[in-house]
PDB file of N, CA and C in Angstrom:
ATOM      1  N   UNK A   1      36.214  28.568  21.219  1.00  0.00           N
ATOM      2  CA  UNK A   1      34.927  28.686  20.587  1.00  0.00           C
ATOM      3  C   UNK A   1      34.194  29.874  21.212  1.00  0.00           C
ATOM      4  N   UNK A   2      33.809  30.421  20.356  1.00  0.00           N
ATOM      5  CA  UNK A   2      33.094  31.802  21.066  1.00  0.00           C
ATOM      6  C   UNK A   2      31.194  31.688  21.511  1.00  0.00           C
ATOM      7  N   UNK A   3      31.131  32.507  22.748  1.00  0.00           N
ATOM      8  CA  UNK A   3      29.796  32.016  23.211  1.00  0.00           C
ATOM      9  C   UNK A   3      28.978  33.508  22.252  1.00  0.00           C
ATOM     10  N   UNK A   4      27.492  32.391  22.269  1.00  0.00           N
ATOM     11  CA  UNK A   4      26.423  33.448  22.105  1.00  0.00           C
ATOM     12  C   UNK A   4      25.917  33.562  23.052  1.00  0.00           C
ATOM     13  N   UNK A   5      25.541  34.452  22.898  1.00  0.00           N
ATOM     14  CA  UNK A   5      24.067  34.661  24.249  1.00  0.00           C
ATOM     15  C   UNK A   5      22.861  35.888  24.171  1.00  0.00           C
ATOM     16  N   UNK A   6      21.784  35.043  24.044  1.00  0.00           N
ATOM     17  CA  UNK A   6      20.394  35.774  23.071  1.00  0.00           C
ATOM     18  C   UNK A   6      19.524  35.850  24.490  1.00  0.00           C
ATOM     19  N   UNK A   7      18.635  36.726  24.077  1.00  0.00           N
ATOM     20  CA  UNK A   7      17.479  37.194  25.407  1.00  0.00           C
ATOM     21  C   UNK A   7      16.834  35.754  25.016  1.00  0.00           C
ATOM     22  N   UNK A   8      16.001  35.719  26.036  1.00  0.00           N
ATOM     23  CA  UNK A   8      14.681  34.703  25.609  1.00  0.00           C
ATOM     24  C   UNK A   8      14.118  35.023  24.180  1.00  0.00           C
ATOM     25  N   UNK A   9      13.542  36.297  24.332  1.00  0.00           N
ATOM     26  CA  UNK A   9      12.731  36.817  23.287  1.00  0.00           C
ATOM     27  C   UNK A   9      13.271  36.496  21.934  1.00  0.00           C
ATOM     28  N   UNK A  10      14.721  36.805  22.085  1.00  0.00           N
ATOM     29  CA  UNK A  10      15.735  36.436  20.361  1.00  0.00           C
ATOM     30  C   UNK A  10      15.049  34.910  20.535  1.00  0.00           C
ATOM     31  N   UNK A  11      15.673  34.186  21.107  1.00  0.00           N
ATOM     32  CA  UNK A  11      15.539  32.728  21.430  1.00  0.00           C
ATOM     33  C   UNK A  11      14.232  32.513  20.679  1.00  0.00           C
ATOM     34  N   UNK A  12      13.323  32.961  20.928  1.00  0.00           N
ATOM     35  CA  UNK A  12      12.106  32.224  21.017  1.00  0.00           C
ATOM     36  C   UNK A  12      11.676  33.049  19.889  1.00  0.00           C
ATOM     37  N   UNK A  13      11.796  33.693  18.838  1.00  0.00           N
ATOM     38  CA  UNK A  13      11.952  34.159  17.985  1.00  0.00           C
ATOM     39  C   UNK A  13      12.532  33.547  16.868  1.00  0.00           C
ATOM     40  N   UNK A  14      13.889  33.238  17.186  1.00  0.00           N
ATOM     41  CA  UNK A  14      14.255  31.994  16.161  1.00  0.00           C
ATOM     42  C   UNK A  14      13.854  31.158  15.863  1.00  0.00           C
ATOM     43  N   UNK A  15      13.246  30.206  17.137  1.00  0.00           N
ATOM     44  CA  UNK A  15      12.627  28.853  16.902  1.00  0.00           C
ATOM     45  C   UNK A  15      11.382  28.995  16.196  1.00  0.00           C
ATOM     46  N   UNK A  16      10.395  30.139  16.563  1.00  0.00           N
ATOM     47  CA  UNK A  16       9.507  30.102  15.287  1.00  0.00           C
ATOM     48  C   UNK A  16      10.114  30.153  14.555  1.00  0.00           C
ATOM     49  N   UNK A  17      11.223  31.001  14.071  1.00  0.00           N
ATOM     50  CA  UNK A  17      11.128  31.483  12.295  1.00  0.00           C
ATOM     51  C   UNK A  17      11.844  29.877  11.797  1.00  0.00           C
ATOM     52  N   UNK A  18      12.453  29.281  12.539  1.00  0.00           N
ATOM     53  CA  UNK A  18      12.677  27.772  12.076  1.00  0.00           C
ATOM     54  C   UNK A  18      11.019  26.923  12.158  1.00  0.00           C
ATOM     55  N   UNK A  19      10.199  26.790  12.606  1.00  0.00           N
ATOM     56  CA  UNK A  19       9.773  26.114  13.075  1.00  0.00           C
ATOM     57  C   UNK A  19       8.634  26.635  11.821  1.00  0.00           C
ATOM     58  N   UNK A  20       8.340  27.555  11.565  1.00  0.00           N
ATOM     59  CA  UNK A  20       7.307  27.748  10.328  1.00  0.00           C
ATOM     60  C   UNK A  20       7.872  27.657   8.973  1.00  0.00           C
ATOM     61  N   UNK A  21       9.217  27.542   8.735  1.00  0.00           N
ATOM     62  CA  UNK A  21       9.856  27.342   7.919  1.00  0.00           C
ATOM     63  C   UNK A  21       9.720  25.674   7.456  1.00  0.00           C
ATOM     64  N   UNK A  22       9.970  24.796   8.701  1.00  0.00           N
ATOM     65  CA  UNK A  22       9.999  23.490   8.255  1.00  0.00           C
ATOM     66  C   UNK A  22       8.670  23.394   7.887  1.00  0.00           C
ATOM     67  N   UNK A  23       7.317  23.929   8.626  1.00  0.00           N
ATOM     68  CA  UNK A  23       5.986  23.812   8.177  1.00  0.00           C
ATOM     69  C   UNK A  23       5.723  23.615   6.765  1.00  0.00           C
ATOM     70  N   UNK A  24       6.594  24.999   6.179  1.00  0.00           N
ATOM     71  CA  UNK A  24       6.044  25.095   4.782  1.00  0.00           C
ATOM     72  C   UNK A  24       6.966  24.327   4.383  1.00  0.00           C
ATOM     73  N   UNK A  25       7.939  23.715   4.146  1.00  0.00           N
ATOM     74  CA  UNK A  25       8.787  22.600   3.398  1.00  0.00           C
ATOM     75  C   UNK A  25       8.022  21.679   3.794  1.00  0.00           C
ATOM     76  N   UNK A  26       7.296  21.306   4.778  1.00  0.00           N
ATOM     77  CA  UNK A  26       6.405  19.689   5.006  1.00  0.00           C
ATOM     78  C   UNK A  26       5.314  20.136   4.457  1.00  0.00           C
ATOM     79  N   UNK A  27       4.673  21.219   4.247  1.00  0.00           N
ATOM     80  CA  UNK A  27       3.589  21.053   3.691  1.00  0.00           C
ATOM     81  C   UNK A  27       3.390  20.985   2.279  1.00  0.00           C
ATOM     82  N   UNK A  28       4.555  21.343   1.638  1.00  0.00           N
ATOM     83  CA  UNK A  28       4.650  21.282   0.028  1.00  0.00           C
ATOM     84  C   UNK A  28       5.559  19.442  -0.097  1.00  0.00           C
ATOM     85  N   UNK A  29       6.149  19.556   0.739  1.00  0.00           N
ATOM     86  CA  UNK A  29       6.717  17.781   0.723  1.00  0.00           C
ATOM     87  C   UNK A  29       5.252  16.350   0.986  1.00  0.00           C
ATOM     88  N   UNK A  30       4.413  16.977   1.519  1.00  0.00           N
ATOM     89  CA  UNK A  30       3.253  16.107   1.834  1.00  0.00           C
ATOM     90  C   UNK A  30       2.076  16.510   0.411  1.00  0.00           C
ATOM     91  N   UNK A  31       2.546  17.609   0.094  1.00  0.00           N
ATOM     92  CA  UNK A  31       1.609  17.769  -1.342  1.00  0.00           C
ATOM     93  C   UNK A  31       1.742  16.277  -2.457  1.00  0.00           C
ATOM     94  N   UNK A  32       3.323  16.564  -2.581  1.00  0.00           N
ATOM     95  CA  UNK A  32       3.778  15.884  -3.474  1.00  0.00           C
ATOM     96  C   UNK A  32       3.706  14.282  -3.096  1.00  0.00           C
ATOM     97  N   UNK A  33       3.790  13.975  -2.279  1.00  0.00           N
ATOM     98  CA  UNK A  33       3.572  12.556  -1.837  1.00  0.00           C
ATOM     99  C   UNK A  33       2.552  12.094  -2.426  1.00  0.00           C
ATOM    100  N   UNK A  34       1.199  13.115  -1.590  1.00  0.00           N
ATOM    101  CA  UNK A  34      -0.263  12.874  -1.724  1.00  0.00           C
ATOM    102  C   UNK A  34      -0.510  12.284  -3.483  1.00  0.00           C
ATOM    103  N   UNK A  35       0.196  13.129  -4.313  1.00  0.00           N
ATOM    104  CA  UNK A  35      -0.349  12.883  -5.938  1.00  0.00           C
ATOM    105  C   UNK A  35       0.689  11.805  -6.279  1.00  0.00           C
ATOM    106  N   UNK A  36       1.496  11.188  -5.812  1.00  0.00           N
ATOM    107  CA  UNK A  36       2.305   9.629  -6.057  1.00  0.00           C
ATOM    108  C   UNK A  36       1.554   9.117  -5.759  1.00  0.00           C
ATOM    109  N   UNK A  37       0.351   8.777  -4.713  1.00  0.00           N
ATOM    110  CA  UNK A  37       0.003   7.593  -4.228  1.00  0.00           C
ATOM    111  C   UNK A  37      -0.032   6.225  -5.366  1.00  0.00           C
ATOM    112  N   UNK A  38       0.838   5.114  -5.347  1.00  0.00           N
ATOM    113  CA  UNK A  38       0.133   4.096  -6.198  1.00  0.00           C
ATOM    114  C   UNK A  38      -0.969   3.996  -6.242  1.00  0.00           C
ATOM    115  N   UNK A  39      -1.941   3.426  -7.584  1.00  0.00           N
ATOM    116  CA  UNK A  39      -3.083   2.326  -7.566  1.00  0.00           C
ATOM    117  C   UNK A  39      -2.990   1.450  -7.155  1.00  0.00           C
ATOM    118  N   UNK A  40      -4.171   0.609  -6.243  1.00  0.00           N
ATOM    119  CA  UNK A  40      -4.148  -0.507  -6.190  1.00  0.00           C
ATOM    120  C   UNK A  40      -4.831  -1.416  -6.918  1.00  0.00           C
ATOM    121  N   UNK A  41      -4.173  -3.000  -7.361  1.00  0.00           N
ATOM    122  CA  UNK A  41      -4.839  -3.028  -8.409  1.00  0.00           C
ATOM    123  C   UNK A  41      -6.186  -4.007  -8.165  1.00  0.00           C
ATOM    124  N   UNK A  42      -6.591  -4.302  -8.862  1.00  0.00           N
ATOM    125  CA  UNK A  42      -7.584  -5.091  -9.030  1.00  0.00           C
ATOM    126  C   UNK A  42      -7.713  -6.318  -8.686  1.00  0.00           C
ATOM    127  N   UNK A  43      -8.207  -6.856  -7.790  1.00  0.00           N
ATOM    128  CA  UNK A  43      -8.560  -8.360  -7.441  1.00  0.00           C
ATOM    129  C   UNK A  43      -9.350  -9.218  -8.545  1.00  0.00           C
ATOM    130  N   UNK A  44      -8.364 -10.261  -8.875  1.00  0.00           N
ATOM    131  CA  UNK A  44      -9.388 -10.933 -10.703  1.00  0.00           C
ATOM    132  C   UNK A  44     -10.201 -12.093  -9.755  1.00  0.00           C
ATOM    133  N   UNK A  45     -11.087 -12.740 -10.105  1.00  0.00           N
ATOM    134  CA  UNK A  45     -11.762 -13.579  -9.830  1.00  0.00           C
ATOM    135  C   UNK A  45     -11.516 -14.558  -9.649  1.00  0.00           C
ATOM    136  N   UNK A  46     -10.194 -14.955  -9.828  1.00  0.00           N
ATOM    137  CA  UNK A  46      -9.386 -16.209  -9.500  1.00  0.00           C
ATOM    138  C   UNK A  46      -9.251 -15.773  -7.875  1.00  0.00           C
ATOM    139  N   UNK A  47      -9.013 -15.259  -7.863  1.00  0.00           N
ATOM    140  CA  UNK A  47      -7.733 -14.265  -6.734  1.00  0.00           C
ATOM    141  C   UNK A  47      -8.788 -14.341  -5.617  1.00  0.00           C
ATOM    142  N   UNK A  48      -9.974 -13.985  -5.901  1.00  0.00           N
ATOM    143  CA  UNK A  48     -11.031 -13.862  -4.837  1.00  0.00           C
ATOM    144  C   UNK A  48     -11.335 -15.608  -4.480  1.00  0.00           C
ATOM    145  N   UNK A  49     -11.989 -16.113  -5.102  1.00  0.00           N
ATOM    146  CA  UNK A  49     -12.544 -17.456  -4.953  1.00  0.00           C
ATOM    147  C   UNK A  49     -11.016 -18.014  -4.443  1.00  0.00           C
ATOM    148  N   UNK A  50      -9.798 -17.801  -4.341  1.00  0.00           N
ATOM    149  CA  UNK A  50      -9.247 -18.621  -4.027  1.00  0.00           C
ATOM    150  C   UNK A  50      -8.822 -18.053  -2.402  1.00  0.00           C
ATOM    151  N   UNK A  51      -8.745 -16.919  -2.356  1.00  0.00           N
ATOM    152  CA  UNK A  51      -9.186 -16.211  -0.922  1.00  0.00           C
ATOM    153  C   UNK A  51     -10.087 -17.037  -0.106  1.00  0.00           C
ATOM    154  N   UNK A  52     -11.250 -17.012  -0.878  1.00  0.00           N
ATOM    155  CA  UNK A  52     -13.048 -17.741   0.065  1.00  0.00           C
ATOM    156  C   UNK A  52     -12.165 -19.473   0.088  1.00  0.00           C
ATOM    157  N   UNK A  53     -11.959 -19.847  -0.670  1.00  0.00           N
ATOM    158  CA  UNK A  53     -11.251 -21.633  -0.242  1.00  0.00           C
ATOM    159  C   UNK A  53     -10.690 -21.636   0.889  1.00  0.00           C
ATOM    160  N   UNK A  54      -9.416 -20.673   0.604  1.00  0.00           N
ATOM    161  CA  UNK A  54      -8.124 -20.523   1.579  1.00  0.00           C
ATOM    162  C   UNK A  54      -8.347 -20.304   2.929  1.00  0.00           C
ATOM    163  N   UNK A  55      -9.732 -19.760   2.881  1.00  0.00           N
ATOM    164  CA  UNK A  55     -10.032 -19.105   4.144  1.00  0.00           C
ATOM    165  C   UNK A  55     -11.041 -20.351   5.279  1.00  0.00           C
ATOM    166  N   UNK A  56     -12.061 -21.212   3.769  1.00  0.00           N
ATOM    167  CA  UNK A  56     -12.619 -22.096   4.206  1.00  0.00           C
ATOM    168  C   UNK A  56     -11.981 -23.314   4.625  1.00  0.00           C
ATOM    169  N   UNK A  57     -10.952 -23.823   3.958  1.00  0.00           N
ATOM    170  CA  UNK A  57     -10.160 -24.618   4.682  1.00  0.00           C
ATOM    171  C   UNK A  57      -8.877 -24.716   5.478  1.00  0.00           C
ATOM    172  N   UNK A  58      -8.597 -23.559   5.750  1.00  0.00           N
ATOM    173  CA  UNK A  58      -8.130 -23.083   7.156  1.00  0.00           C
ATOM    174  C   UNK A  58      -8.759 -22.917   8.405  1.00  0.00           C
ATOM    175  N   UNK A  59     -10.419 -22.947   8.342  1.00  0.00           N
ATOM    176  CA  UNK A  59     -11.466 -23.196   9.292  1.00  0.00           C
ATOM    177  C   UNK A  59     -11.430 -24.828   9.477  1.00  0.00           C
ATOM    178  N   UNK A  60     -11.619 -25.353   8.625  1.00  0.00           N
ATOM    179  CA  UNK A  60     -11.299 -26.881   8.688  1.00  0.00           C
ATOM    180  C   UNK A  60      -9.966 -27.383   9.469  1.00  0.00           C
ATOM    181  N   UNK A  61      -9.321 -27.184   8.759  1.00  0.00           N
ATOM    182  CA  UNK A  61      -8.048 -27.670   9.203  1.00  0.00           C
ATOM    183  C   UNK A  61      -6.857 -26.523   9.583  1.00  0.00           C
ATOM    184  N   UNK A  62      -6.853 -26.234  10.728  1.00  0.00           N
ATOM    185  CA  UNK A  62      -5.913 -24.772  11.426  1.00  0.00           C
ATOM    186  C   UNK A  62      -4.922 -25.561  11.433  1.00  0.00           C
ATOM    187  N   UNK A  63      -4.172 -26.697  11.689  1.00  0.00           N
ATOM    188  CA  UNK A  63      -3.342 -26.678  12.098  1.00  0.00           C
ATOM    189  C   UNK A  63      -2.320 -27.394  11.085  1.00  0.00           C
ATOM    190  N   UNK A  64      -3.175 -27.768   9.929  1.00  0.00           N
ATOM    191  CA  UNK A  64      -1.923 -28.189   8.635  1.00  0.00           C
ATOM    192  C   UNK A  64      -1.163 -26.946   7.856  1.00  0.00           C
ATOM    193  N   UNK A  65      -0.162 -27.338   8.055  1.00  0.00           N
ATOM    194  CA  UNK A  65       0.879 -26.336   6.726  1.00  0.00           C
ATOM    195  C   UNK A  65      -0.020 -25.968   5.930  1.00  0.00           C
ATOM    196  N   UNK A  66       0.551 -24.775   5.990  1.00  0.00           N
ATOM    197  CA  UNK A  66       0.400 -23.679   4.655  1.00  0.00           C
ATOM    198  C   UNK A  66       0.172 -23.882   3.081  1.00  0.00           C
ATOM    199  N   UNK A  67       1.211 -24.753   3.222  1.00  0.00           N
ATOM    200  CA  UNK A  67       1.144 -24.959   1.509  1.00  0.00           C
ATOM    201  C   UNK A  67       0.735 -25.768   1.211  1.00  0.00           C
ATOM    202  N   UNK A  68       0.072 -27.099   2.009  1.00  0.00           N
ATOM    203  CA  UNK A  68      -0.794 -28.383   1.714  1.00  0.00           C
ATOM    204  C   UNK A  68      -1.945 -27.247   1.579  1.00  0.00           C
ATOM    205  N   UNK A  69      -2.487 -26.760   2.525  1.00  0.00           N
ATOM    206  CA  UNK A  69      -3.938 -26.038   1.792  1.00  0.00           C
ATOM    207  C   UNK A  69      -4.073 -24.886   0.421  1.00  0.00           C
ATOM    208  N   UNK A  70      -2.310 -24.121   0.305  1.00  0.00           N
ATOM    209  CA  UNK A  70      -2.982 -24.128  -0.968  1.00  0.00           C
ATOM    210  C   UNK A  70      -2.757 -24.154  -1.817  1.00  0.00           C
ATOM    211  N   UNK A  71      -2.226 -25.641  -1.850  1.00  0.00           N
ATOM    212  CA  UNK A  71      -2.531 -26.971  -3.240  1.00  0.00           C
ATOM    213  C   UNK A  71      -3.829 -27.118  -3.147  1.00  0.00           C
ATOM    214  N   UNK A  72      -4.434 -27.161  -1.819  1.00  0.00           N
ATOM    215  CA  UNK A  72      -6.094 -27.432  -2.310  1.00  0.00           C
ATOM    216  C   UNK A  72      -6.855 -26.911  -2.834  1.00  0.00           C
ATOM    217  N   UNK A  73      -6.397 -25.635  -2.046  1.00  0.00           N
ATOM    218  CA  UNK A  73      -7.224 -24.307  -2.109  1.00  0.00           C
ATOM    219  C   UNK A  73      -7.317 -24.096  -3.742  1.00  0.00           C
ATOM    220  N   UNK A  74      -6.189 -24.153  -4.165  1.00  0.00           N
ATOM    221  CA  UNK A  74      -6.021 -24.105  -5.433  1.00  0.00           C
ATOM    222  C   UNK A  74      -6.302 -25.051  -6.721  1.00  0.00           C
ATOM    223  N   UNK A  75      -6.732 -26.075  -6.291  1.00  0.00           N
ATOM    224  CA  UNK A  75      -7.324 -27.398  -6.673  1.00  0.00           C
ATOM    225  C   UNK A  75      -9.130 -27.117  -7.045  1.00  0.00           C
ATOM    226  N   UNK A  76      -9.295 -26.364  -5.789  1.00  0.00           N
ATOM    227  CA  UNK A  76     -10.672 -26.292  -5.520  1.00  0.00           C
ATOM    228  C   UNK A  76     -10.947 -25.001  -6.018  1.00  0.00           C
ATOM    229  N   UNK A  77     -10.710 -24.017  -5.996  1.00  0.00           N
ATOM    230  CA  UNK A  77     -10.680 -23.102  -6.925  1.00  0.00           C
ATOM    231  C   UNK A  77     -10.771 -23.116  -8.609  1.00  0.00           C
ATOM    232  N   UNK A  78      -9.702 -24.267  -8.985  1.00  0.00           N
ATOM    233  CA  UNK A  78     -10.012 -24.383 -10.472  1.00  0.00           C
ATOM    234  C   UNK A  78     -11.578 -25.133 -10.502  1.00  0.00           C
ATOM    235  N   UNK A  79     -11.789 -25.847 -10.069  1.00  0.00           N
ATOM    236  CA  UNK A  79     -13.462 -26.603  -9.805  1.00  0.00           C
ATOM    237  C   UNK A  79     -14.285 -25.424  -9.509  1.00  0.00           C
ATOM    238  N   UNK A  80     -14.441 -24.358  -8.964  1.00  0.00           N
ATOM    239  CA  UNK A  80     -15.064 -24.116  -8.948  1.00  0.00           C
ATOM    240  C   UNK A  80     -15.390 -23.008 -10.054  1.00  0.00           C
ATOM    241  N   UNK A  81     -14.346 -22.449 -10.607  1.00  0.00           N
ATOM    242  CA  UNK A  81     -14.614 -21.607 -11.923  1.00  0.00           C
ATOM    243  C   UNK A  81     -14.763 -22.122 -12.919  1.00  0.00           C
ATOM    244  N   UNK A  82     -14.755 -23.548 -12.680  1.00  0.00           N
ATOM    245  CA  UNK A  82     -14.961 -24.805 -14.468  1.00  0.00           C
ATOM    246  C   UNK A  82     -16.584 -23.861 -14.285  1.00  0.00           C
TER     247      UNK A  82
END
């Protein structure tokens, strides 16, 4: 295998011209990202009030399962949007 061997100056010469090179490929790669971002969507009013339950009777009761509260949560939620 054959050796190279560059001054500093070559050296350090290259690594910029790599090193501003990747710049501009990340900076046109972060363009394009930026204008994908998904929407996020909308929280419906079910969705909220059953949040405020979920949240209120998990203050109540911390230490029951998950999904007993929300059967309630969800119980109490339809009551409260009648």
């Amino acid at each position: 295998m054959p050796t190279v061997t560059m001054t500093l100056e070559e050296y350090e010469a290259l690594r910029s011209l790599i090193t501003s090179e990747r710049e501009s490929e990340g900076a046109s790669l972060a363009d394009r990202e930026m204008n994908q971002k998904p929407k996020k969507r909308k929280k419906s009013k079910y969705q909220k009030e059953l949040g405020r339950q979920l949240k209120m009777l998990k203050a109540k009761h911390p230490r029951t399962k998950i999904t007993a509260l929300m059967k309630r949560a969800h119980r109490a939620t339809k009551k409260a949007l009648k």
